[in-house]
C-alpha atoms as a PDB file:
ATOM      1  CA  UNK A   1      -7.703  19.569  -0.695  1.00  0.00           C
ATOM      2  CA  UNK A   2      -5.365  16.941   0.672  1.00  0.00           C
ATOM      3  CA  UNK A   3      -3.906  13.544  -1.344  1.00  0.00           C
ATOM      4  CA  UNK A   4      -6.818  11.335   0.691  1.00  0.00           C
ATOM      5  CA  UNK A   5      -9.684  14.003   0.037  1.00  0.00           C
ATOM      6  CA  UNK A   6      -8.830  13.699  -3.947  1.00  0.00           C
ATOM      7  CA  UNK A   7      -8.817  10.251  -4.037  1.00  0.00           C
ATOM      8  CA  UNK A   8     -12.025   8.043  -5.022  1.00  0.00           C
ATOM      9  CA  UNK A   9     -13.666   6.201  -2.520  1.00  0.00           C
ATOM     10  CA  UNK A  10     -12.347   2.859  -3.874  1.00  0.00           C
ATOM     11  CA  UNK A  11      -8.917   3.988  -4.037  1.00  0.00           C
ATOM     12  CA  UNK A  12      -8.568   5.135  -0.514  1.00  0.00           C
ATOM     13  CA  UNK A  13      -9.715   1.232   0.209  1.00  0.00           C
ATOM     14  CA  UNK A  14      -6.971   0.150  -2.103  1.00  0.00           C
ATOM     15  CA  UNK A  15      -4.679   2.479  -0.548  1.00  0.00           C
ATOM     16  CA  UNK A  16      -5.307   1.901   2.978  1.00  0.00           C
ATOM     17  CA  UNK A  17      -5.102  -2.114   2.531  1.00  0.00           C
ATOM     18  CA  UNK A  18      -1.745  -1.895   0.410  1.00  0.00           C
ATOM     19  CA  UNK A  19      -0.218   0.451   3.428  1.00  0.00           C
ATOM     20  CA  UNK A  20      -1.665  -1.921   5.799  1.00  0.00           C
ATOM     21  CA  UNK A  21       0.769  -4.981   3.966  1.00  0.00           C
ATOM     22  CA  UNK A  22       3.302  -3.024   3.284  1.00  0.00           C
ATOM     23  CA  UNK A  23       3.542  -2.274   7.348  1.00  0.00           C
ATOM     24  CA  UNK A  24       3.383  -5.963   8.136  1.00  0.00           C
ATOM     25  CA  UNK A  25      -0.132  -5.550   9.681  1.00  0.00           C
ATOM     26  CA  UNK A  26      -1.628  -7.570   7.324  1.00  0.00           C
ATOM     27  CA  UNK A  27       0.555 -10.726   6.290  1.00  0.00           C
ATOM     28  CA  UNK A  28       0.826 -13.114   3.592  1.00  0.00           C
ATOM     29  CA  UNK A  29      -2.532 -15.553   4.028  1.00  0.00           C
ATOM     30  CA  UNK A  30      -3.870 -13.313   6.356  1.00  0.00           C
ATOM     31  CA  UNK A  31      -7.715 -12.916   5.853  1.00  0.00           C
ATOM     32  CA  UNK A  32      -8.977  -9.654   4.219  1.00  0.00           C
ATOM     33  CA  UNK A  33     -12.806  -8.200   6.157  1.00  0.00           C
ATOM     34  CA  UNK A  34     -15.676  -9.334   4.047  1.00  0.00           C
ATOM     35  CA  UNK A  35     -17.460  -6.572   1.339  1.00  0.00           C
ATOM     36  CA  UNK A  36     -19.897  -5.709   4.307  1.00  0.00           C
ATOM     37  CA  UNK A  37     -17.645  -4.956   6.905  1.00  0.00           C
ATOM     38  CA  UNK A  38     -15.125  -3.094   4.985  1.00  0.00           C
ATOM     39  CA  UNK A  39     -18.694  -0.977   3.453  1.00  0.00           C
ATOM     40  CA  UNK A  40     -19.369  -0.235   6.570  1.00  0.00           C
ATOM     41  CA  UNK A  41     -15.935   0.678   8.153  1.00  0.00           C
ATOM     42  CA  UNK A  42     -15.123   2.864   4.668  1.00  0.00           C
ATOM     43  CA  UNK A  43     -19.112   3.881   4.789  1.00  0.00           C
ATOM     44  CA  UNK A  44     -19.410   3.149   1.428  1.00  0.00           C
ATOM     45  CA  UNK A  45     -21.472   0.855  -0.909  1.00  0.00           C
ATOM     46  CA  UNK A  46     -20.786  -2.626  -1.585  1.00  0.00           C
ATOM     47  CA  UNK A  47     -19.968  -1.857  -5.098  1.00  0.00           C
ATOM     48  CA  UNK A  48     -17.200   1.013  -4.325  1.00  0.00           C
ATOM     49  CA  UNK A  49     -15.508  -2.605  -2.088  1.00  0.00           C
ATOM     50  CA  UNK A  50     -15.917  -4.930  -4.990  1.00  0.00           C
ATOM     51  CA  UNK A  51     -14.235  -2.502  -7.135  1.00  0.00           C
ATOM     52  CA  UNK A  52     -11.689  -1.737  -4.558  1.00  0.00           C
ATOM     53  CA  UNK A  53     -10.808  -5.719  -4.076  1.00  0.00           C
ATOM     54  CA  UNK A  54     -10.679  -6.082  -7.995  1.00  0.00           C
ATOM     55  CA  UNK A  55      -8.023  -3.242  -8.407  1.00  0.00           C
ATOM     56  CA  UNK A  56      -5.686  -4.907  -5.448  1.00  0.00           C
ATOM     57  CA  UNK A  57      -6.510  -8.409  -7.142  1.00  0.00           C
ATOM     58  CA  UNK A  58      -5.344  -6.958 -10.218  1.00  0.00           C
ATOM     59  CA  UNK A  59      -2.110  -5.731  -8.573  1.00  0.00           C
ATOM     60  CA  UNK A  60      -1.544  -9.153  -7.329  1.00  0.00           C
ATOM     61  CA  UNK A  61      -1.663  -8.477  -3.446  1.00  0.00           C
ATOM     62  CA  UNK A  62      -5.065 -10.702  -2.737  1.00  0.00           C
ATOM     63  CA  UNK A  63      -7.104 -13.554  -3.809  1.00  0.00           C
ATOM     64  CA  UNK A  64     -10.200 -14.625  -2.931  1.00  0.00           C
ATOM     65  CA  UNK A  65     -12.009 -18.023  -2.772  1.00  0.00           C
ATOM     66  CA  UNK A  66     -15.450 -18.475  -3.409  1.00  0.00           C
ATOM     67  CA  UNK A  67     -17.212 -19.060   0.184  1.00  0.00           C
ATOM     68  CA  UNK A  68     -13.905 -18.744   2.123  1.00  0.00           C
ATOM     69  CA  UNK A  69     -13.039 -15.163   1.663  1.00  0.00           C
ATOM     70  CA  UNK A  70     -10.261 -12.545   0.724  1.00  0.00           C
ATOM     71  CA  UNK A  71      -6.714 -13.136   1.718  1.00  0.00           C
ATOM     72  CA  UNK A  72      -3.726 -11.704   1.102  1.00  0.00           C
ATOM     73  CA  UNK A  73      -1.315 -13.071  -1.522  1.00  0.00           C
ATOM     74  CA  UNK A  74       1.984 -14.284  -1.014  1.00  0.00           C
ATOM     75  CA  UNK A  75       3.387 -12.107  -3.947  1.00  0.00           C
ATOM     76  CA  UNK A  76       1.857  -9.058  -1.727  1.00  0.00           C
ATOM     77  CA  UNK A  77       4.471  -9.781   0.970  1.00  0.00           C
ATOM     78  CA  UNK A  78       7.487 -10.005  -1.480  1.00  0.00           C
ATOM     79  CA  UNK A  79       6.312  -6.645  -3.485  1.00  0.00           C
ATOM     80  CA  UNK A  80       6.519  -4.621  -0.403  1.00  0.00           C
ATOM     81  CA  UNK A  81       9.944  -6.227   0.540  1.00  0.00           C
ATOM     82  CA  UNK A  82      11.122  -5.170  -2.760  1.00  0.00           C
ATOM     83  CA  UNK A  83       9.591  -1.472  -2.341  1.00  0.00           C
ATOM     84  CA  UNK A  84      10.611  -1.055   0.996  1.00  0.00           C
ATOM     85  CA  UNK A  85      14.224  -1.934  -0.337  1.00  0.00           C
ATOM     86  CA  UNK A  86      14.285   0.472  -3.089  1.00  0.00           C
ATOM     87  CA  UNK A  87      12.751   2.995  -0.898  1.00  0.00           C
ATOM     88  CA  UNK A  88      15.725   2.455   1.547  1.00  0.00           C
ATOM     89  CA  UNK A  89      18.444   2.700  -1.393  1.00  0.00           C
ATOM     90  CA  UNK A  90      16.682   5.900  -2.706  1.00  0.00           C
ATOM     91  CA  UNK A  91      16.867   7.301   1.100  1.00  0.00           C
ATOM     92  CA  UNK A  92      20.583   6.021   1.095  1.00  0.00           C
ATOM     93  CA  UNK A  93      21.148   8.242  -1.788  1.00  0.00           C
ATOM     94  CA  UNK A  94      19.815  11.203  -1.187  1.00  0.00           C
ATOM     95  CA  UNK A  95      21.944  11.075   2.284  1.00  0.00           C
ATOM     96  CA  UNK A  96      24.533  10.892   0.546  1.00  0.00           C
ATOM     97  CA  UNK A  97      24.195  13.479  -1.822  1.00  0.00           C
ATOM     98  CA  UNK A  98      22.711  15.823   0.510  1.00  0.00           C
ATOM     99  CA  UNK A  99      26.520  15.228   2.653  1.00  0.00           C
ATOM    100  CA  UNK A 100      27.975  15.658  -0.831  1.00  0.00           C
ATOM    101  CA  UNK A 101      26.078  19.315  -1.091  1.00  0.00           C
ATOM    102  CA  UNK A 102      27.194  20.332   2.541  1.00  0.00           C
ATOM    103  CA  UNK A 103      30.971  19.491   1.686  1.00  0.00           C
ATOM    104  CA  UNK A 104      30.685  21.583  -1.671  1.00  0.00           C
ATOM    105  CA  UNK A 105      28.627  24.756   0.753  1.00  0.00           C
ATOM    106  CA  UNK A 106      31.321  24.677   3.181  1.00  0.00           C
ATOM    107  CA  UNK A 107      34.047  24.689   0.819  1.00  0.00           C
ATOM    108  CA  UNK A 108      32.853  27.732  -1.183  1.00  0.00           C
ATOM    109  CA  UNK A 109      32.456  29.505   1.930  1.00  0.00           C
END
């Protein structure tokens, strides 16, 4: 069973929007699909949305106006900024240490 398969229906929704920020397709203010269309695209019920949008509403990445729609907040934009950067000083490290391992190999050779 892979990572998506395990996941609830909701959280795949959740998961698939916060990827689609984090990768710049969808930008600060940038309008979120209604409840129906995203039902429909996940093939889900309206309910499994609703509690998607209320989990990523809780994490800060959207907001929604009443007879506007969803959109996506401009703290979203700034908390993917600040993952991507950690993500890039974790990679940074590991490069690093990895070189670090191949000096100490070769030497005991």
């Amino acid at each position: 069973m892979t990572n998506a398969e395990a996941m609830q229906p909701y959280q795949r929704i959740v998961h698939d929007i916060r990827d689609q920020i984090a990768a710049g397709r969808l930008q600060a203010g940038a309008q979120i699909p209604g409840i129906k269309a995203l039902a429909e695209e996940y093939q889900v019920a309206a309910g499994t949305v609703q509690r998607a949008l209320a989990e990523l509403r809780t994490l800060g990445l959207i907001y929604s106006h009443q007879g506007r729609g969803t959109f996506v907040s401009e703290q979203a934009s700034e908390k993917t900024d600040a993952t991507a950067s950690r993500i890039r000083h974790l990679e940074e490290q590991v490069e690093a240490l990895t070189a670090r391992l191949d000096r100490l190999e070769q030497s005991s050779e």
